[in-house]
N, C-alpha and C. Protein backbone atom coordinates (compact mmCIF):
# COMPACT_ATOMS: atom_id res chain seq x y z
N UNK A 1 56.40 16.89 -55.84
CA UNK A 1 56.69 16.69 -54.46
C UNK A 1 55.69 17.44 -53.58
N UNK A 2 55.53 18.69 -53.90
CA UNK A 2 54.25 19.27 -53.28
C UNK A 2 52.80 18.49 -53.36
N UNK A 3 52.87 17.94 -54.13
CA UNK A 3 51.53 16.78 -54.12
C UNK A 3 51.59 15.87 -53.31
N UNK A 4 52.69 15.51 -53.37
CA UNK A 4 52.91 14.22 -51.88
C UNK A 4 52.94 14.94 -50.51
N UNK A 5 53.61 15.90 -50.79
CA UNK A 5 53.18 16.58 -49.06
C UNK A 5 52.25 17.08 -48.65
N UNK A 6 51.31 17.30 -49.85
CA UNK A 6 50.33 17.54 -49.34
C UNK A 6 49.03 16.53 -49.10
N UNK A 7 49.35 15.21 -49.60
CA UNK A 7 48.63 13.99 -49.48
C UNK A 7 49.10 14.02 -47.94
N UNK A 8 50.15 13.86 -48.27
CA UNK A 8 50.75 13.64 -46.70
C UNK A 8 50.15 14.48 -45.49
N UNK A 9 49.80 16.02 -45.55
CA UNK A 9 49.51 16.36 -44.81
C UNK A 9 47.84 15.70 -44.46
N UNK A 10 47.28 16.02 -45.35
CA UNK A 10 45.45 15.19 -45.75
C UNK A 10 45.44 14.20 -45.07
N UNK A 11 46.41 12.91 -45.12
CA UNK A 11 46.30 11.71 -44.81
C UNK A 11 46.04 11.91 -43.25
N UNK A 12 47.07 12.94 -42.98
CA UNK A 12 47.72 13.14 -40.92
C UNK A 12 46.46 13.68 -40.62
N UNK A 13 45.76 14.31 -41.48
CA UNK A 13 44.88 15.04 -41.49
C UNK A 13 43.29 14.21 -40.61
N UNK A 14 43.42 13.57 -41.79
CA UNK A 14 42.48 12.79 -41.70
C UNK A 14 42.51 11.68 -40.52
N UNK A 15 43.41 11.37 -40.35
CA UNK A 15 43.95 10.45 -39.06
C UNK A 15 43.43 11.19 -38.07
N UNK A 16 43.97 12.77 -37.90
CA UNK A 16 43.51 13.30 -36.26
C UNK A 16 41.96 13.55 -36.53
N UNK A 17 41.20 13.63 -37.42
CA UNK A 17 39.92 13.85 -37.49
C UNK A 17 38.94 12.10 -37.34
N UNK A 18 39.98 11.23 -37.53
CA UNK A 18 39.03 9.54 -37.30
C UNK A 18 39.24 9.63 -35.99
N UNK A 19 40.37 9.93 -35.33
CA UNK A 19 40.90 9.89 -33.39
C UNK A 19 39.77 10.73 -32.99
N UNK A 20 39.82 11.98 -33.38
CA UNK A 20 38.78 12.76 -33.07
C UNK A 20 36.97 12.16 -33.01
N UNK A 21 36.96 11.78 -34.26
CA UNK A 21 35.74 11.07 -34.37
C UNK A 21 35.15 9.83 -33.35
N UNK A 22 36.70 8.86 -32.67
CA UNK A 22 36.10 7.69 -32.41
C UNK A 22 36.17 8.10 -30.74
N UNK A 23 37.01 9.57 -30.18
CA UNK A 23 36.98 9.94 -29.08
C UNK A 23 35.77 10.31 -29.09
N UNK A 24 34.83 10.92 -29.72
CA UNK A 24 33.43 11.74 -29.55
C UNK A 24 32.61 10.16 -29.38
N UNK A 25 32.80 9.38 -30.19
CA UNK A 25 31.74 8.63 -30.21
C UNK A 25 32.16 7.41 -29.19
N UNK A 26 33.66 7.51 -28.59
CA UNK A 26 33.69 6.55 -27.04
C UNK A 26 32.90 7.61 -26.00
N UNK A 27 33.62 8.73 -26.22
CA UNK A 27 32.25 9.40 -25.21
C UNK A 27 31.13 9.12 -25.02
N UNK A 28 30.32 9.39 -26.52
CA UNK A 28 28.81 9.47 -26.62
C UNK A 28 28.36 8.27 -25.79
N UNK A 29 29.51 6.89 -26.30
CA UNK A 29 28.78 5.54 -26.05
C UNK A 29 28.47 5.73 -24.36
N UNK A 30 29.95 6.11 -23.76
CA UNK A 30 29.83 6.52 -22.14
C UNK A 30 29.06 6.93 -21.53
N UNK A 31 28.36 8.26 -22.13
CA UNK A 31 27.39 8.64 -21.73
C UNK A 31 26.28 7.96 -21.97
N UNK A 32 26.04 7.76 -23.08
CA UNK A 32 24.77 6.67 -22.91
C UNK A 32 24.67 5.47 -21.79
N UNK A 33 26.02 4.90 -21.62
CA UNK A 33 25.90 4.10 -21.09
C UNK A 33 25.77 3.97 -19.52
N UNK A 34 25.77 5.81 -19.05
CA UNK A 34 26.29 6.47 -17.78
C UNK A 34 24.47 6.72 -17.41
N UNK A 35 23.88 7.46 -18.52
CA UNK A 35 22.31 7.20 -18.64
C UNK A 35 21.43 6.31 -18.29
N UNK A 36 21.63 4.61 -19.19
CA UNK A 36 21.49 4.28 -18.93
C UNK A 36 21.14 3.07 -17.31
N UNK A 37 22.49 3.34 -17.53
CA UNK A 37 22.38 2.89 -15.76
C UNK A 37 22.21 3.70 -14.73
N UNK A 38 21.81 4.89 -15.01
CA UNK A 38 20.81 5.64 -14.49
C UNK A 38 19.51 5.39 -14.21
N UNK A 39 19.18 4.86 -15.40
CA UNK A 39 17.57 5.06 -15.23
C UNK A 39 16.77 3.56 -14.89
N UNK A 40 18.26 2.52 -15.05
CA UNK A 40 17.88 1.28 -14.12
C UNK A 40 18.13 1.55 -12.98
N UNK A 41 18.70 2.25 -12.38
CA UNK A 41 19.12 2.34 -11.30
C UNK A 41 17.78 2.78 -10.46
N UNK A 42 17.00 4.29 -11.40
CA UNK A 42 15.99 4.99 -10.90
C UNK A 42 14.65 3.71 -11.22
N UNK A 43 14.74 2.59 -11.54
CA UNK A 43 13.54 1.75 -12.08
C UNK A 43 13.74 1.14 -10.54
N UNK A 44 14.93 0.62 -10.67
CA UNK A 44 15.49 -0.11 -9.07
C UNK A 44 14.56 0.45 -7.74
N UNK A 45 14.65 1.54 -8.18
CA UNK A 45 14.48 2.48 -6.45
C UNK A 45 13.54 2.05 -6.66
N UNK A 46 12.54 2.90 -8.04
CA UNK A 46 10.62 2.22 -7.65
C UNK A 46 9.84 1.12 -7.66
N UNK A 47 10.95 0.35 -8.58
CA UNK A 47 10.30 -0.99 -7.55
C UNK A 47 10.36 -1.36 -6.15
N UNK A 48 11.76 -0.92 -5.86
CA UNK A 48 11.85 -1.68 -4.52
C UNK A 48 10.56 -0.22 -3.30
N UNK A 49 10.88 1.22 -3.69
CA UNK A 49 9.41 1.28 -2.67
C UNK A 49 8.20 1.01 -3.34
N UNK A 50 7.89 -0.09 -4.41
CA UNK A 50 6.41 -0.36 -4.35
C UNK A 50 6.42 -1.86 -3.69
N UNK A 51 7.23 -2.42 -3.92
CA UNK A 51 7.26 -3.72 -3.24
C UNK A 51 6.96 -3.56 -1.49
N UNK A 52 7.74 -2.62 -0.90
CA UNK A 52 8.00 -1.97 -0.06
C UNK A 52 6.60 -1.75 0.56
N UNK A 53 5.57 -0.53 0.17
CA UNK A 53 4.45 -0.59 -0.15
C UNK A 53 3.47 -1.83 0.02
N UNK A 54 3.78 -2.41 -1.02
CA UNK A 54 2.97 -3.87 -0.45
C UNK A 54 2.99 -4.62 0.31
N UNK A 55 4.17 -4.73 0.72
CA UNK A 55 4.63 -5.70 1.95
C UNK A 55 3.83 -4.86 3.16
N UNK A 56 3.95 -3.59 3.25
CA UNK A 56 3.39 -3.05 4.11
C UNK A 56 2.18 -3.28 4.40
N UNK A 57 1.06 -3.13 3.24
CA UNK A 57 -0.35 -3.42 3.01
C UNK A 57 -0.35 -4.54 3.60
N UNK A 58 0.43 -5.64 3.00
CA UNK A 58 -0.07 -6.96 3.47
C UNK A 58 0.16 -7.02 4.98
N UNK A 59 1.10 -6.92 5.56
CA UNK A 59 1.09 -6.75 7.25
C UNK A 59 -0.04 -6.20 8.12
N UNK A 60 -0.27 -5.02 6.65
CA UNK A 60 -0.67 -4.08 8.06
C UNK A 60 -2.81 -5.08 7.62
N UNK A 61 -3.18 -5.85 6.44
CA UNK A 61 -4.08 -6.64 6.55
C UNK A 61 -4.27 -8.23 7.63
N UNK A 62 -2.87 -8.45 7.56
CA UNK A 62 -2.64 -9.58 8.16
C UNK A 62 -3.13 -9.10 9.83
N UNK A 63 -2.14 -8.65 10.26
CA UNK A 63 -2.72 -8.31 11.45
C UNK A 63 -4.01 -7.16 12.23
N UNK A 64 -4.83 -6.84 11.03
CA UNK A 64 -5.99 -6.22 11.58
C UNK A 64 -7.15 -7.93 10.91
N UNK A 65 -6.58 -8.72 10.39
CA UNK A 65 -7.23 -10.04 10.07
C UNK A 65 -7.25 -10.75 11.84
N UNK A 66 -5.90 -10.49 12.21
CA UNK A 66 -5.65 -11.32 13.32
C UNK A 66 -6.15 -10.73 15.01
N UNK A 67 -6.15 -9.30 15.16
CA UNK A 67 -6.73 -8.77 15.73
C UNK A 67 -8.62 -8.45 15.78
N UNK A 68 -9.07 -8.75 14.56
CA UNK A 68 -10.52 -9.29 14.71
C UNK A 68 -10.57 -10.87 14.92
N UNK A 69 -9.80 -11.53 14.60
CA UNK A 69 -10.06 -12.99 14.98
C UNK A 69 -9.92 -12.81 16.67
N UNK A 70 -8.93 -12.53 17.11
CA UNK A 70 -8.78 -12.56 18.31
C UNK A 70 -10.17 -11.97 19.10
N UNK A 71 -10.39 -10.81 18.44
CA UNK A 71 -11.97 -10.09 19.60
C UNK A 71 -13.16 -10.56 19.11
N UNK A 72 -12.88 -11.77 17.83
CA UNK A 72 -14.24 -12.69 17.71
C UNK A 72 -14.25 -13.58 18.91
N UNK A 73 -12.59 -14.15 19.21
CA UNK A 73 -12.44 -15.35 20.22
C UNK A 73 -13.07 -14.54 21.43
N UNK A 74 -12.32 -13.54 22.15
CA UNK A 74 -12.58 -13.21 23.19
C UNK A 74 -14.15 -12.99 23.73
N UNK A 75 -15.34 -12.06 22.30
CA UNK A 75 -16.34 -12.27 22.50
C UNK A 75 -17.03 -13.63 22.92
N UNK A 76 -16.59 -14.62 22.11
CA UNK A 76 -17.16 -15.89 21.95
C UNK A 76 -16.98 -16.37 23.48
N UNK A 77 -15.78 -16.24 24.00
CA UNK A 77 -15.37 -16.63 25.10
C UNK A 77 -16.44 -16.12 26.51
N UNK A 78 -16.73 -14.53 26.21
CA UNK A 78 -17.71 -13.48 26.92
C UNK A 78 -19.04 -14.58 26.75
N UNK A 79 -19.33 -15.00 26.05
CA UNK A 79 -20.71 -15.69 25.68
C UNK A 79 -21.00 -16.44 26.30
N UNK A 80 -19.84 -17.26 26.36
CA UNK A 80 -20.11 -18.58 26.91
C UNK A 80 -19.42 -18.75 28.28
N UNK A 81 -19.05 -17.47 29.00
CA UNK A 81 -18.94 -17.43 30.20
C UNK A 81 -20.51 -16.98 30.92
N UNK A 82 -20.95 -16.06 30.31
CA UNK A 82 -22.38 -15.59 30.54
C UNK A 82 -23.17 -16.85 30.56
N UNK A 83 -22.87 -17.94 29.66
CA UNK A 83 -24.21 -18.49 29.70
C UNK A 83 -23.66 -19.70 31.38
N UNK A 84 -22.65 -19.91 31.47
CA UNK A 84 -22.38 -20.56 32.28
C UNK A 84 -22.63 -20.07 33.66
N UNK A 85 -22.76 -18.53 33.55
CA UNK A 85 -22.87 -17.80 34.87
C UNK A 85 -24.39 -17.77 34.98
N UNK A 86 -25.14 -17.81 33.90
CA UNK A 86 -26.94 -18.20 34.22
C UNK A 86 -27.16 -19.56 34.71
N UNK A 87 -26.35 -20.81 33.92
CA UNK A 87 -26.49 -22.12 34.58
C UNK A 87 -26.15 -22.03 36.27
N UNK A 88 -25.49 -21.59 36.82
CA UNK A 88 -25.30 -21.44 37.88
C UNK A 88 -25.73 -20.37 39.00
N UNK A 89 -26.49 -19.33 38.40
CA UNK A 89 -27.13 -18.45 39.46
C UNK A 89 -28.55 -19.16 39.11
N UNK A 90 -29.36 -19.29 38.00
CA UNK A 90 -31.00 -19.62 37.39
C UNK A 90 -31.42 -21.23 38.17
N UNK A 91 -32.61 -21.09 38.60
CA UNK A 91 -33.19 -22.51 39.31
C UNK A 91 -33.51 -22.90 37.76
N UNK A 92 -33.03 -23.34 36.54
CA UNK A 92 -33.14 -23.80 35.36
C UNK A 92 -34.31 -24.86 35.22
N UNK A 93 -35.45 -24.41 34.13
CA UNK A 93 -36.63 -25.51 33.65
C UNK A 93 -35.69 -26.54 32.66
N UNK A 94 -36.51 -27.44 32.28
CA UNK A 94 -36.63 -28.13 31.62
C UNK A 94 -35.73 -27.53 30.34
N UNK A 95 -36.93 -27.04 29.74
CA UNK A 95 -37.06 -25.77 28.34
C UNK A 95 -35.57 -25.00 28.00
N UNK A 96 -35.36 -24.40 29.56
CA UNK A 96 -34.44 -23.39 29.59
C UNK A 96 -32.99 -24.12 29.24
N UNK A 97 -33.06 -25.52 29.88
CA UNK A 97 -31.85 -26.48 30.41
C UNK A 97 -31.16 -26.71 28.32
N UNK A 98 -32.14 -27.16 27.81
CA UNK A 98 -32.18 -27.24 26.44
C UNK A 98 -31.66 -26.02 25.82
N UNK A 99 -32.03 -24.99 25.80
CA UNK A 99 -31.87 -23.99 25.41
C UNK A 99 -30.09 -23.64 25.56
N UNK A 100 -29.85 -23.73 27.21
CA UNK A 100 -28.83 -23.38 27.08
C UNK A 100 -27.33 -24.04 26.17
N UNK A 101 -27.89 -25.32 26.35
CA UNK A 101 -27.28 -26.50 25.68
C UNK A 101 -26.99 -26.12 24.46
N UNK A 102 -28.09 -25.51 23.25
CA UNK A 102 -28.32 -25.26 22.12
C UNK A 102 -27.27 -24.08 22.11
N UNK A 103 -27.38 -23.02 22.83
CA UNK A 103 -26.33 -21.53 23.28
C UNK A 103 -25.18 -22.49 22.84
N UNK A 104 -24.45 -23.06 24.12
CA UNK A 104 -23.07 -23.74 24.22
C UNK A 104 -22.64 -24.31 22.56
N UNK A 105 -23.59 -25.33 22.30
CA UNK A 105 -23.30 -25.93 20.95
C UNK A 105 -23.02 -24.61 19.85
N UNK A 106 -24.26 -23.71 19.74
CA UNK A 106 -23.93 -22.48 19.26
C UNK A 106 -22.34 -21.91 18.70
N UNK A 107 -22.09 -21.92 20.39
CA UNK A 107 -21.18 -20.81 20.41
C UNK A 107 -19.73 -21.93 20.06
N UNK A 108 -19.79 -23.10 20.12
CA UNK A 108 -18.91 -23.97 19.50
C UNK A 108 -18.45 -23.74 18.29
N UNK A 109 -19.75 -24.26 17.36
CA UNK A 109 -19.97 -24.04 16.06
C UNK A 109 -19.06 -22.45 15.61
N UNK A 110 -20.05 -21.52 16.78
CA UNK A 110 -19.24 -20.38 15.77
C UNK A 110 -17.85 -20.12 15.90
N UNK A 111 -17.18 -20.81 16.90
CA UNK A 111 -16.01 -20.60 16.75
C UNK A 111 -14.78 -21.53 15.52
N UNK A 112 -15.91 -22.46 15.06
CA UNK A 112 -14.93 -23.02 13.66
C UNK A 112 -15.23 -22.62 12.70
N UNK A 113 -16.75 -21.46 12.42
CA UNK A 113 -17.61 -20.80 11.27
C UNK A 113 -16.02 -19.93 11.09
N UNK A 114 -16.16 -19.74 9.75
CA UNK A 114 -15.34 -18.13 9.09
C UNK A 114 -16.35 -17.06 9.35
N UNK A 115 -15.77 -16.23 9.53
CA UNK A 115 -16.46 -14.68 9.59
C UNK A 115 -17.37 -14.25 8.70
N UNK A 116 -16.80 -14.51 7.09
CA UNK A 116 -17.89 -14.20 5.90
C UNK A 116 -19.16 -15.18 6.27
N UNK A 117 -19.14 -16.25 6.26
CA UNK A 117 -20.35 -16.94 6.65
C UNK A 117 -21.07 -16.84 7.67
N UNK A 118 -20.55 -16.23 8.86
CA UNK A 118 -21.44 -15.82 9.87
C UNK A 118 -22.09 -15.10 9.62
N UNK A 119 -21.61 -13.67 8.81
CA UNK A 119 -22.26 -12.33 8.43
C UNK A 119 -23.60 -12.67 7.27
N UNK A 120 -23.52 -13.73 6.99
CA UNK A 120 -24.47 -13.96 5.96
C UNK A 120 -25.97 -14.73 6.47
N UNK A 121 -25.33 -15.19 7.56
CA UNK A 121 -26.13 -16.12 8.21
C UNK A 121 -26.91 -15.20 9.51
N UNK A 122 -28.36 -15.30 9.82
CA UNK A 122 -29.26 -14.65 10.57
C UNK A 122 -30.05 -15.68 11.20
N UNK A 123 -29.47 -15.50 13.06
CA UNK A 123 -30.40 -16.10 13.46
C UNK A 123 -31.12 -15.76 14.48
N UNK A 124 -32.54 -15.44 14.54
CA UNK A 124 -33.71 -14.99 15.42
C UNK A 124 -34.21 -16.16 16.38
N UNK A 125 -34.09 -16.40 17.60
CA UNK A 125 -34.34 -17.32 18.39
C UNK A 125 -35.49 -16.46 19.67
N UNK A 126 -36.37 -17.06 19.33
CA UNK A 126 -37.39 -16.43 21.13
C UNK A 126 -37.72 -17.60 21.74
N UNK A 127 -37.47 -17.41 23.27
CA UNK A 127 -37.70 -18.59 23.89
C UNK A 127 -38.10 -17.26 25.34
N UNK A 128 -39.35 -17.82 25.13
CA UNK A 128 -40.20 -17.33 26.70
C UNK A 128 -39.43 -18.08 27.50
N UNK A 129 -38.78 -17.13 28.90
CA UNK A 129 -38.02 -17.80 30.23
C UNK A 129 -38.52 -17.22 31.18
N UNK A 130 -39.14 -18.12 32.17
CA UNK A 130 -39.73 -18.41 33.22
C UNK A 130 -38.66 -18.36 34.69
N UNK A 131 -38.49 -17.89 34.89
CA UNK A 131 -37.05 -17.66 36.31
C UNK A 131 -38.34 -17.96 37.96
N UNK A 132 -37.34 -18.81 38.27
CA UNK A 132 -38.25 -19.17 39.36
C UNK A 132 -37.41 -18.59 40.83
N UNK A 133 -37.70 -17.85 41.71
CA UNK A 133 -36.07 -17.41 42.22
C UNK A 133 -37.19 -17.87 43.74
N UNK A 134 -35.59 -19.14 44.39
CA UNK A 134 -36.18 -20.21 45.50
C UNK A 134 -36.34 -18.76 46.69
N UNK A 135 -37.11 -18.97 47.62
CA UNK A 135 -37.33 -18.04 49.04
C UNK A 135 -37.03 -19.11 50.47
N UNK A 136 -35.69 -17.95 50.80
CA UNK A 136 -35.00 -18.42 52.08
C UNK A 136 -36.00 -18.77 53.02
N UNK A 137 -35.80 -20.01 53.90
CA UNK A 137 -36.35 -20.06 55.15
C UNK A 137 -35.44 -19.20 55.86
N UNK A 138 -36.71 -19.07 57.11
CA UNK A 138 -36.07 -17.57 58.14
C UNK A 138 -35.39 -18.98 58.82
N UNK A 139 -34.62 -18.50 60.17
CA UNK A 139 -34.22 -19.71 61.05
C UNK A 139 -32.85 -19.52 61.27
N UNK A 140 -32.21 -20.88 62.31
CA UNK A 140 -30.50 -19.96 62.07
C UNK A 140 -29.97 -20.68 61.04
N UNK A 141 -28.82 -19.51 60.88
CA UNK A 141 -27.97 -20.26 59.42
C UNK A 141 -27.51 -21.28 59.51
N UNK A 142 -27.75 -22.23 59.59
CA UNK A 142 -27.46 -23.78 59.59
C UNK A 142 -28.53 -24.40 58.68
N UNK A 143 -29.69 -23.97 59.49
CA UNK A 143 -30.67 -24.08 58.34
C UNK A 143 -31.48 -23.88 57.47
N UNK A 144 -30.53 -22.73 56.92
CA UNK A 144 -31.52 -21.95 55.78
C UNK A 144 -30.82 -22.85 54.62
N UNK A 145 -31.40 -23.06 53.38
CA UNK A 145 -31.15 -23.69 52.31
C UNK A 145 -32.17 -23.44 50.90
N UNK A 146 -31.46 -23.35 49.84
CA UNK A 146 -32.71 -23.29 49.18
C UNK A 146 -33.60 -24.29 48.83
C-alpha cells in the first residue's frame, strides 16, 4: 500500500510539475509574442518616417521644379517685353526689323524647349545695329513731328 501512495503521490506530483511546465511555456509563448509585436510595431514607425521623408523630398523637388519654371516664364516674359519696348522706341532698319522677328520666334521656341536642352544648347548671335534717332523740327507744337 505504501507503493501505491506513493505512485500516487509521483503521479500528483508530476501533474503539478506538467501545469507548471505548460504555465512557463504559455508565458514564454506570451512573451515572445509581446516581443514580437514589438518589433513590428518598431519596423511600423520606420517605415512610416522614411516614407514620410520621401514624400517630403519629393514636394520639397516638385516645387523648387515649379518655382524655376515659373522664373524661366517670367524671364522669358522680361525678354520679350524688352524687345517689344525697342520695336517701339528704335526708328528700326531693315536688318534690325528681321532680327527682332528672329528674338520673338526665339523666345517662343524657348518657352516649349525643356530646361536640360536649353543648357546644352549655345547660342552666339552678333548683329551690328545702326540706331538712327529722328531730330525734332523747332516750331509750335502742332508741328513738330518726327
Amino acid at each position: 500500500m505504501l507503493v501505491l501512495v506513493l505512485v500516487l503521490v509521483l503521479v500528483l506530483e508530476l501533474e503539478l510539475v506538467q501545469e507548471l511546465v505548460q504555465e512557463l511555456v504559455q508565458e514564454l509563448v506570451l512573451e515572445l509574442v509581446q516581443e514580437q509585436v514589438q518589433v513590428q510595431v518598431q519596423v511600423l514607425v520606420l517605415v512610416q518616417e522614411l516614407v514620410l521623408e520621401l514624400v517630403q523630398e519629393l514636394v520639397l523637388e516638385l516645387v523648387q521644379e515649379l518655382v524655376q519654371e515659373q522664373v524661366q516664364v517670367q524671364v522669358l516674359e522680361l525678354v520679350l517685353v524688352q524687345v517689344l519696348e525697342l520695336e517701339l522706341v528704335l526708328v528700326l532698319e531693315p536688318e534690325l526689323v528681321l532680327v527682332l522677328e528672329l528674338v520673338q520666334v526665339l523666345v517662343l521656341v524657348l518657352e516649349l524647349v525643356p530646361v536640360p536642352v536649353l543648357e546644352l544648347v549655345q547660342v552666339q548671335v552678333q548683329v551690328p545695329v545702326q540706331v538712327q534717332v529722328p531730330v525734332l523740327e523747332r516750331g509750335p507744337v502742332e508741328q513738330r513731328h518726327l
